[in-house]
N, C-alpha and C. Protein backbone atom coordinates (compact mmCIF):
# COMPACT_ATOMS: atom_id res chain seq x y z
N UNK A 1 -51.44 -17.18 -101.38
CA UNK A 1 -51.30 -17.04 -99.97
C UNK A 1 -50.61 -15.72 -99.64
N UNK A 2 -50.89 -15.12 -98.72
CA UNK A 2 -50.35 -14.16 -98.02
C UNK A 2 -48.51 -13.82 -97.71
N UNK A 3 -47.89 -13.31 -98.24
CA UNK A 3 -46.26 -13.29 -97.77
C UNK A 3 -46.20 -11.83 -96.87
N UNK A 4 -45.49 -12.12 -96.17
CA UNK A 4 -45.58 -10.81 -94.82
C UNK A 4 -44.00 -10.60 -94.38
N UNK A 5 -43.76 -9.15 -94.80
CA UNK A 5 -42.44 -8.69 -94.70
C UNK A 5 -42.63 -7.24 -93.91
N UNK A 6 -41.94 -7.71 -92.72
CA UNK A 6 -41.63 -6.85 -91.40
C UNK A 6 -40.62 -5.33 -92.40
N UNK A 7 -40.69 -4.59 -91.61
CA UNK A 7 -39.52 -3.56 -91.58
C UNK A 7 -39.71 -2.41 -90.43
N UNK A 8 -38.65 -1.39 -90.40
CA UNK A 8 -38.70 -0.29 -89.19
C UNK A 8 -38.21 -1.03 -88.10
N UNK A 9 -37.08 -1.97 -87.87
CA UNK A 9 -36.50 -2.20 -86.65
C UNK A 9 -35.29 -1.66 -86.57
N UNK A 10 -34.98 -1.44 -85.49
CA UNK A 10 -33.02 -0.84 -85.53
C UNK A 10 -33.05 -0.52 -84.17
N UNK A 11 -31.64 0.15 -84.09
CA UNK A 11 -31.28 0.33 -82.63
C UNK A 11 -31.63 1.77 -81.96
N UNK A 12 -32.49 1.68 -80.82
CA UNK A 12 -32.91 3.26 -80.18
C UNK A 12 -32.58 3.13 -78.74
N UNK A 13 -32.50 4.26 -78.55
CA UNK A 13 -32.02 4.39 -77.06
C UNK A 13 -33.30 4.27 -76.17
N UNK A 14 -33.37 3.47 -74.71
CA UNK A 14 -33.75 3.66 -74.00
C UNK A 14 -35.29 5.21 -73.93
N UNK A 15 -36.54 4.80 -74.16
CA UNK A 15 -37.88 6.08 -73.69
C UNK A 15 -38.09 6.59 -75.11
N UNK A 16 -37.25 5.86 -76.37
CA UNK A 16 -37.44 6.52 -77.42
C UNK A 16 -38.49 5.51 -77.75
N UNK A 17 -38.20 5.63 -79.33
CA UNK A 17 -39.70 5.36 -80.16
C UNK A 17 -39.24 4.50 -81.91
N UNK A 18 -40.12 3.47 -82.12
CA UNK A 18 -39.86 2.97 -83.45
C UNK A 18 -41.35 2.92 -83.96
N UNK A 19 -41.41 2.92 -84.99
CA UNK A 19 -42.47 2.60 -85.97
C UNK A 19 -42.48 1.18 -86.68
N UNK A 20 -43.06 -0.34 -86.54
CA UNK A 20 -42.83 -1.17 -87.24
C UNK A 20 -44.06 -0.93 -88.20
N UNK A 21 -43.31 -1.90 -89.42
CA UNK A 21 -44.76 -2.35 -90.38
C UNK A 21 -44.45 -3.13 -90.78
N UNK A 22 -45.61 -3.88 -91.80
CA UNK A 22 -45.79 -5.54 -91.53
C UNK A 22 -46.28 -5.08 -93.36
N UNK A 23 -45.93 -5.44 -94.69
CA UNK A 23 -46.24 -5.58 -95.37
C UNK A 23 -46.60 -6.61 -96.26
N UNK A 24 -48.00 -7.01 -96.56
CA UNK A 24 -48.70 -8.05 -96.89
C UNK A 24 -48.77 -8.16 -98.30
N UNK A 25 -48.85 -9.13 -98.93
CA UNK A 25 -48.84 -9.70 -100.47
C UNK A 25 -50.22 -10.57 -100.32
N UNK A 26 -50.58 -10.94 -101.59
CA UNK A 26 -52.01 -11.99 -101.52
C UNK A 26 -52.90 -10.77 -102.11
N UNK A 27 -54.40 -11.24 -101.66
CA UNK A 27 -55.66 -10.66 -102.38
C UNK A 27 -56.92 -10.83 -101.47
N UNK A 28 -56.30 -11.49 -100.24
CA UNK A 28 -56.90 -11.47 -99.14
C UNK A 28 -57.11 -10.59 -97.69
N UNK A 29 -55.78 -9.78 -97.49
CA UNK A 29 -55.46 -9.75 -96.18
C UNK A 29 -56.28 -9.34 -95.30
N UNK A 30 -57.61 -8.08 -95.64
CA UNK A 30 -58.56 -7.80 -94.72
C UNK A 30 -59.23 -9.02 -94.00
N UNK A 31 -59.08 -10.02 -94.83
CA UNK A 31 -59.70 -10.99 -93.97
C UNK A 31 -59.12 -12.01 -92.94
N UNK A 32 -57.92 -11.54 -92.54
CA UNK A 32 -57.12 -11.90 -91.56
C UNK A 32 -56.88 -11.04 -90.29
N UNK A 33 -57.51 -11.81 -89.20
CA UNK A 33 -56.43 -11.38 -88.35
C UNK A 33 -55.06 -10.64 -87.75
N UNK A 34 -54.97 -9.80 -87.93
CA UNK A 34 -53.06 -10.15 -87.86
C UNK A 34 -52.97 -9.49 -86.14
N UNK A 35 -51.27 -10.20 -86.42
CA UNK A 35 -51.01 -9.90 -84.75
C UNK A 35 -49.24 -9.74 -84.46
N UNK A 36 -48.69 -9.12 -83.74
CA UNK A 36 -46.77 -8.77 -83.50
C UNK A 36 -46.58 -9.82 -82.77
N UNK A 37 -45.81 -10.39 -82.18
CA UNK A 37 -45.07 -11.35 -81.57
C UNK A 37 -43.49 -10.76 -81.45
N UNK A 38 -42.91 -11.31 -80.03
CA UNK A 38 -41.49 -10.65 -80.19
C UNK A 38 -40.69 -12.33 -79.24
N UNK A 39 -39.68 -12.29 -79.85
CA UNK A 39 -38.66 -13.29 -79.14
C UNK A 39 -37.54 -12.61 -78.52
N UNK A 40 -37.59 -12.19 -77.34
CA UNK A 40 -36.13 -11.79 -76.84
C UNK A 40 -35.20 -12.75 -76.85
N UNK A 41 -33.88 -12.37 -76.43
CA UNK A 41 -32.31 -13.13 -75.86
C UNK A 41 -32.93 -14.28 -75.38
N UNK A 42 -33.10 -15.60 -75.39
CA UNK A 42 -32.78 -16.72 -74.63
C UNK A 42 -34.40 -16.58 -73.96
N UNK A 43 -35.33 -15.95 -74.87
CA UNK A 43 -36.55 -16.34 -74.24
C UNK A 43 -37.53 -17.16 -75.10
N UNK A 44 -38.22 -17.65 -75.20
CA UNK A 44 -39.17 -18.09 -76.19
C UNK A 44 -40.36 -16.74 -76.75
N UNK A 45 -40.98 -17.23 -77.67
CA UNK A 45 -41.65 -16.41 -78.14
C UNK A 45 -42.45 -15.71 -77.77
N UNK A 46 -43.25 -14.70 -77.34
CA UNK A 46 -44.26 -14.07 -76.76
C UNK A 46 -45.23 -13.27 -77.51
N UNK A 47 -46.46 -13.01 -77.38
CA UNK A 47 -47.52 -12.39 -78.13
C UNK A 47 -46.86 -11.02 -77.80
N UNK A 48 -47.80 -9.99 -78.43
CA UNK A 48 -47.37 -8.81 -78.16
C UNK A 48 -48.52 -7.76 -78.63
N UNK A 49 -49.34 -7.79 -79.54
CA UNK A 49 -50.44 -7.33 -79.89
C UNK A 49 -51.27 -8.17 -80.89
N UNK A 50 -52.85 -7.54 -80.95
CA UNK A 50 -53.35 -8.73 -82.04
C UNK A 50 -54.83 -7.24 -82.39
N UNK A 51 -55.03 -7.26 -83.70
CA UNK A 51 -55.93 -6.47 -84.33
C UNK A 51 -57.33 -6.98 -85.29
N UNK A 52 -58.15 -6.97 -85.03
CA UNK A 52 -59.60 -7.44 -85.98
C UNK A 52 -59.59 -7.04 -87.36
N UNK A 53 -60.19 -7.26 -88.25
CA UNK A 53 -60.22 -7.28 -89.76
C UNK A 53 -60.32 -5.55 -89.77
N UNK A 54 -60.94 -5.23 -89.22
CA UNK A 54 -61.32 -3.42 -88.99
C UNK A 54 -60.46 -2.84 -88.49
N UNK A 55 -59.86 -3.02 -87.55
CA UNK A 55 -58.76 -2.16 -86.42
C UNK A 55 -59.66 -1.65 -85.27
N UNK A 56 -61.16 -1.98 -85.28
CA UNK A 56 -61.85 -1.06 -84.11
C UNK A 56 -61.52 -2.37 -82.83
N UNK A 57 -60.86 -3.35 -82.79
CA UNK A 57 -61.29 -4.10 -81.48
C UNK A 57 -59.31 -4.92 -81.40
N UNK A 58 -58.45 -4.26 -80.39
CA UNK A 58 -57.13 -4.52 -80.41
C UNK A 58 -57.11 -5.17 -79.30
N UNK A 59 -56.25 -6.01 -78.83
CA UNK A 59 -55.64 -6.73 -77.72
C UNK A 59 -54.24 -6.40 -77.24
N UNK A 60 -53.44 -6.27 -76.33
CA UNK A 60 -51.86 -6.28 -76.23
C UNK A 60 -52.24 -7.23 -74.97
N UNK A 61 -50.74 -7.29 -74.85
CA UNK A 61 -49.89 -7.92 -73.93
C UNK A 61 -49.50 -7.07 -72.62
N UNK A 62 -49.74 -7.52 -71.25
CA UNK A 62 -49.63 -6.62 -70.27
C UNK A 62 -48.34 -5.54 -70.35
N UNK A 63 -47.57 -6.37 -71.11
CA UNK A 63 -45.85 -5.50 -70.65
C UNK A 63 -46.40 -4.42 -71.38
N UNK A 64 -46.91 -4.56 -72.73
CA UNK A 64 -46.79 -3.57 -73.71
C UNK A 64 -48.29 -2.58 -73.63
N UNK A 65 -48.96 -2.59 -72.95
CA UNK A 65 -49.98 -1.60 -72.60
C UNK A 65 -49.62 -0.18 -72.20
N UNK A 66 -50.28 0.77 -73.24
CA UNK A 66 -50.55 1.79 -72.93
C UNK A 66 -48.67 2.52 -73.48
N UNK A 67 -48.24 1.49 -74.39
CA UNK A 67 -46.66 2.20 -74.60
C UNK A 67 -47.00 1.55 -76.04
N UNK A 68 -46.98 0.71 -76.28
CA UNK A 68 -47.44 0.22 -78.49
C UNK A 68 -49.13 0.47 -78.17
N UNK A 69 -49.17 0.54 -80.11
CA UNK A 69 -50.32 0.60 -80.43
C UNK A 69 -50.25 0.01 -81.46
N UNK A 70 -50.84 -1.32 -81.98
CA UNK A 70 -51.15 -1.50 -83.18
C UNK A 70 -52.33 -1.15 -83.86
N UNK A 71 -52.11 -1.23 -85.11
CA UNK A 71 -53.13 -0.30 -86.36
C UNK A 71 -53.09 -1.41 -88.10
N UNK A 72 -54.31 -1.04 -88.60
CA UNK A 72 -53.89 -1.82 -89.94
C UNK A 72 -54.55 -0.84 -90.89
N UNK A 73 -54.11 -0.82 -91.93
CA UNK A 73 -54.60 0.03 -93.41
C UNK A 73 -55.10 -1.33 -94.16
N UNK A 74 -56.14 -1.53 -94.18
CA UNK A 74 -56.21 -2.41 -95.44
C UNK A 74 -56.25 -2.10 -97.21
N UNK A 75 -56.43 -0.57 -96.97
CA UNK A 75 -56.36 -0.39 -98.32
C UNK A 75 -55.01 -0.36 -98.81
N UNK A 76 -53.65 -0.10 -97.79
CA UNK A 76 -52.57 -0.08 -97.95
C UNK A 76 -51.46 -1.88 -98.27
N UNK A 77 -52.70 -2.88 -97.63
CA UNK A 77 -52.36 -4.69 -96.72
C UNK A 77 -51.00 -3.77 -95.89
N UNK A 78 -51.30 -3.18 -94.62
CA UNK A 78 -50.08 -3.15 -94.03
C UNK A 78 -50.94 -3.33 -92.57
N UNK A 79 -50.07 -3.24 -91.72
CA UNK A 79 -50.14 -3.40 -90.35
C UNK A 79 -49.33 -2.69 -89.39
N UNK A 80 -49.07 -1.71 -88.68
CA UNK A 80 -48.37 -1.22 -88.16
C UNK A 80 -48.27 -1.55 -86.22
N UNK A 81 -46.89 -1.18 -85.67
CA UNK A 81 -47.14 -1.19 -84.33
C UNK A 81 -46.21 -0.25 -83.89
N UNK A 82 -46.60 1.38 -83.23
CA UNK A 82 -46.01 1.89 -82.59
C UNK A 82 -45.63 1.97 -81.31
N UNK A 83 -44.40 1.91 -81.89
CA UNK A 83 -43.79 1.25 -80.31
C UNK A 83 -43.29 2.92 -79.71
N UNK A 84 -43.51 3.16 -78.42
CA UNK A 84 -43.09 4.45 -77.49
C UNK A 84 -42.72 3.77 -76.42
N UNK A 85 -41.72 5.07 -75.99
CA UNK A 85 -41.40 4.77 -74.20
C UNK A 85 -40.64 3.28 -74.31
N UNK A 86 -39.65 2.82 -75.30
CA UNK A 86 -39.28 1.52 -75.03
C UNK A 86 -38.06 1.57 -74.04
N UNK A 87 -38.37 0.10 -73.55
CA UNK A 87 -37.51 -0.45 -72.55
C UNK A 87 -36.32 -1.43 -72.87
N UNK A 88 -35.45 -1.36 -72.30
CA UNK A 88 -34.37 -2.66 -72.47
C UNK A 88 -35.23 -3.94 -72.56
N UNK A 89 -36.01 -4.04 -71.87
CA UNK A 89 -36.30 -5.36 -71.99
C UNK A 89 -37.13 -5.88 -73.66
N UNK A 90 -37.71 -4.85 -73.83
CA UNK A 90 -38.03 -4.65 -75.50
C UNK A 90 -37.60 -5.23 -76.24
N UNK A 91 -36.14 -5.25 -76.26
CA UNK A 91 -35.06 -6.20 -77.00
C UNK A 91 -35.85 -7.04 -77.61
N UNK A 92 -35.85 -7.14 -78.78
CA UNK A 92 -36.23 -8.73 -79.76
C UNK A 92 -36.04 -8.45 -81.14
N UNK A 93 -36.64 -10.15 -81.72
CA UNK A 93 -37.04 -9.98 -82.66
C UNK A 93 -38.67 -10.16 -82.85
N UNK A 94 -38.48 -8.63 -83.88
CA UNK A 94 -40.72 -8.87 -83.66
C UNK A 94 -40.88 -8.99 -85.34
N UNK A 95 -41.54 -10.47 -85.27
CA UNK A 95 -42.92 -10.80 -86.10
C UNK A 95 -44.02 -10.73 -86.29
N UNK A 96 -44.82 -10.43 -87.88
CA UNK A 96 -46.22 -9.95 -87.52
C UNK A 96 -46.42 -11.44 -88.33
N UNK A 97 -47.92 -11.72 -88.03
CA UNK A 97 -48.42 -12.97 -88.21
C UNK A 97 -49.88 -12.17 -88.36
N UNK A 98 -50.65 -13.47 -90.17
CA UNK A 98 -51.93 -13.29 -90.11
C UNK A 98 -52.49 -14.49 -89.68
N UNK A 99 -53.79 -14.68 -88.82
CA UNK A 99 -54.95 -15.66 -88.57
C UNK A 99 -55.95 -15.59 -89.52
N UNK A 100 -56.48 -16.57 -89.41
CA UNK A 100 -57.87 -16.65 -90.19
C UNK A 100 -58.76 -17.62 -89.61
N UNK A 101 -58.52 -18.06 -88.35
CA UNK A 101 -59.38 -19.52 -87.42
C UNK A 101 -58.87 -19.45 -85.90
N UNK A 102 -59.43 -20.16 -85.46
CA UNK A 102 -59.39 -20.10 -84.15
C UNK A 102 -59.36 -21.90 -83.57
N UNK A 103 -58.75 -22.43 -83.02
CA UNK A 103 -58.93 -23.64 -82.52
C UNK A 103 -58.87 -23.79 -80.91
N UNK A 104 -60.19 -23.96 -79.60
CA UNK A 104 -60.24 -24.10 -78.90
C UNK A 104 -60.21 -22.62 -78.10
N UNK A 105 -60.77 -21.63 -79.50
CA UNK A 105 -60.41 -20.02 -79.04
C UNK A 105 -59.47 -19.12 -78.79
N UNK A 106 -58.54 -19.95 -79.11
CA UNK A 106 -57.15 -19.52 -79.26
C UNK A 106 -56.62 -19.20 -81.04
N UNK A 107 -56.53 -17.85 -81.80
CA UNK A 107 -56.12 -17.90 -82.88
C UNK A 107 -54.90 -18.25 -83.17
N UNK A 108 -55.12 -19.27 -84.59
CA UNK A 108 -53.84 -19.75 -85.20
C UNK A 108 -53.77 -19.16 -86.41
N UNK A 109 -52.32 -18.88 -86.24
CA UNK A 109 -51.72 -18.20 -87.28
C UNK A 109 -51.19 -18.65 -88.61
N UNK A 110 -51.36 -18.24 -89.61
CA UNK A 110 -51.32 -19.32 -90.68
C UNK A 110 -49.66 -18.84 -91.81
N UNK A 111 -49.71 -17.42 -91.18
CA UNK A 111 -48.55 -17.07 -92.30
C UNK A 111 -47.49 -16.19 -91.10
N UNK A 112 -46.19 -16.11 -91.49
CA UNK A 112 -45.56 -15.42 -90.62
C UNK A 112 -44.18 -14.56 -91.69
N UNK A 113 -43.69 -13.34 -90.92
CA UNK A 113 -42.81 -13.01 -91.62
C UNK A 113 -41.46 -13.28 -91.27
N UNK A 114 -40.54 -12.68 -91.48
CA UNK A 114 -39.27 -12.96 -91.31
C UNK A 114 -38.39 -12.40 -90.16
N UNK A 115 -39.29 -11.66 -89.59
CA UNK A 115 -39.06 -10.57 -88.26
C UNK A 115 -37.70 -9.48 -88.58
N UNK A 116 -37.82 -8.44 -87.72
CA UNK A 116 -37.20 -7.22 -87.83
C UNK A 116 -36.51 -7.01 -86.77
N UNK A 117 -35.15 -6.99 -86.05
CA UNK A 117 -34.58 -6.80 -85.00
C UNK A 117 -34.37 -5.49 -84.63
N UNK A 118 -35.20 -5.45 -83.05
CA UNK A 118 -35.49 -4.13 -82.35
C UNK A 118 -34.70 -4.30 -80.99
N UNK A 119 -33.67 -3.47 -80.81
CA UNK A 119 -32.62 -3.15 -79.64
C UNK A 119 -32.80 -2.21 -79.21
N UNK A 120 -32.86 -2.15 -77.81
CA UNK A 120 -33.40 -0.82 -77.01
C UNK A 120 -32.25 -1.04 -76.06
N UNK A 121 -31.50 0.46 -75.94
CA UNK A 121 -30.16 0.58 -75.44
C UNK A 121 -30.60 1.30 -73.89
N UNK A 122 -29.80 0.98 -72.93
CA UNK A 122 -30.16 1.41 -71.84
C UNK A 122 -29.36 2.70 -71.59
């Protein structure tokens, strides 16, 4: 099975910039899905981007449009999400998660990592 270990979180000021990556174990991973998720302070969990086996077909999340970009290397099993222009509200912890199914069209995620804590200072 797949093990998925986050890194590149820490503390940036306010309009700056982080680089996450998502490093994958297994013998599978092109054939997953993968996707970021972030939990702020006292919020529940929220999507945040999601990428196709290729990288040609991405999804985000309204907040995060047009400021992250996620990307995947499969020859590397990594996953990346550049984050620009962040905001206080940014604040979390972000997890990358792989899919491999879909139930009712909604993808479920089958493996998750340990997440990376990202603080954006005002």
């Amino acid at each position: 099975q797949e093990q998925l270990v986050e890194s590149g979180g820490g503390l940036v000021q306010a309009g700056g910039s982080l680089r996450l990556s998502c490093a994958a174990s297994g013998r599978t991973f092109r054939n997953y899905v993968m996707g970021w998720f972030r939990q702020g302070p006292g919020k529940e969990r929220e999507f945040v981007a999601r990428v196709i086996w290729t990288g040609a077909n991405t999804v985000y999340a309204d907040s995060v449009k047009g400021r992250f970009t996620i990307s995947r290397d499969n020859a590397k099993n990594t996953v990346y999400l550049q984050m620009n222009s962040l905001k206080p509200e940014d604040t979390g912890v972000y997890y990358c998660a792989a899919s491999s199914y879909t139930v009712a069209g909604e993808w479920k995620y089958d493996y998750w990592g340990q997440g990376t804590q990202v603080t954006v200072s005002s």
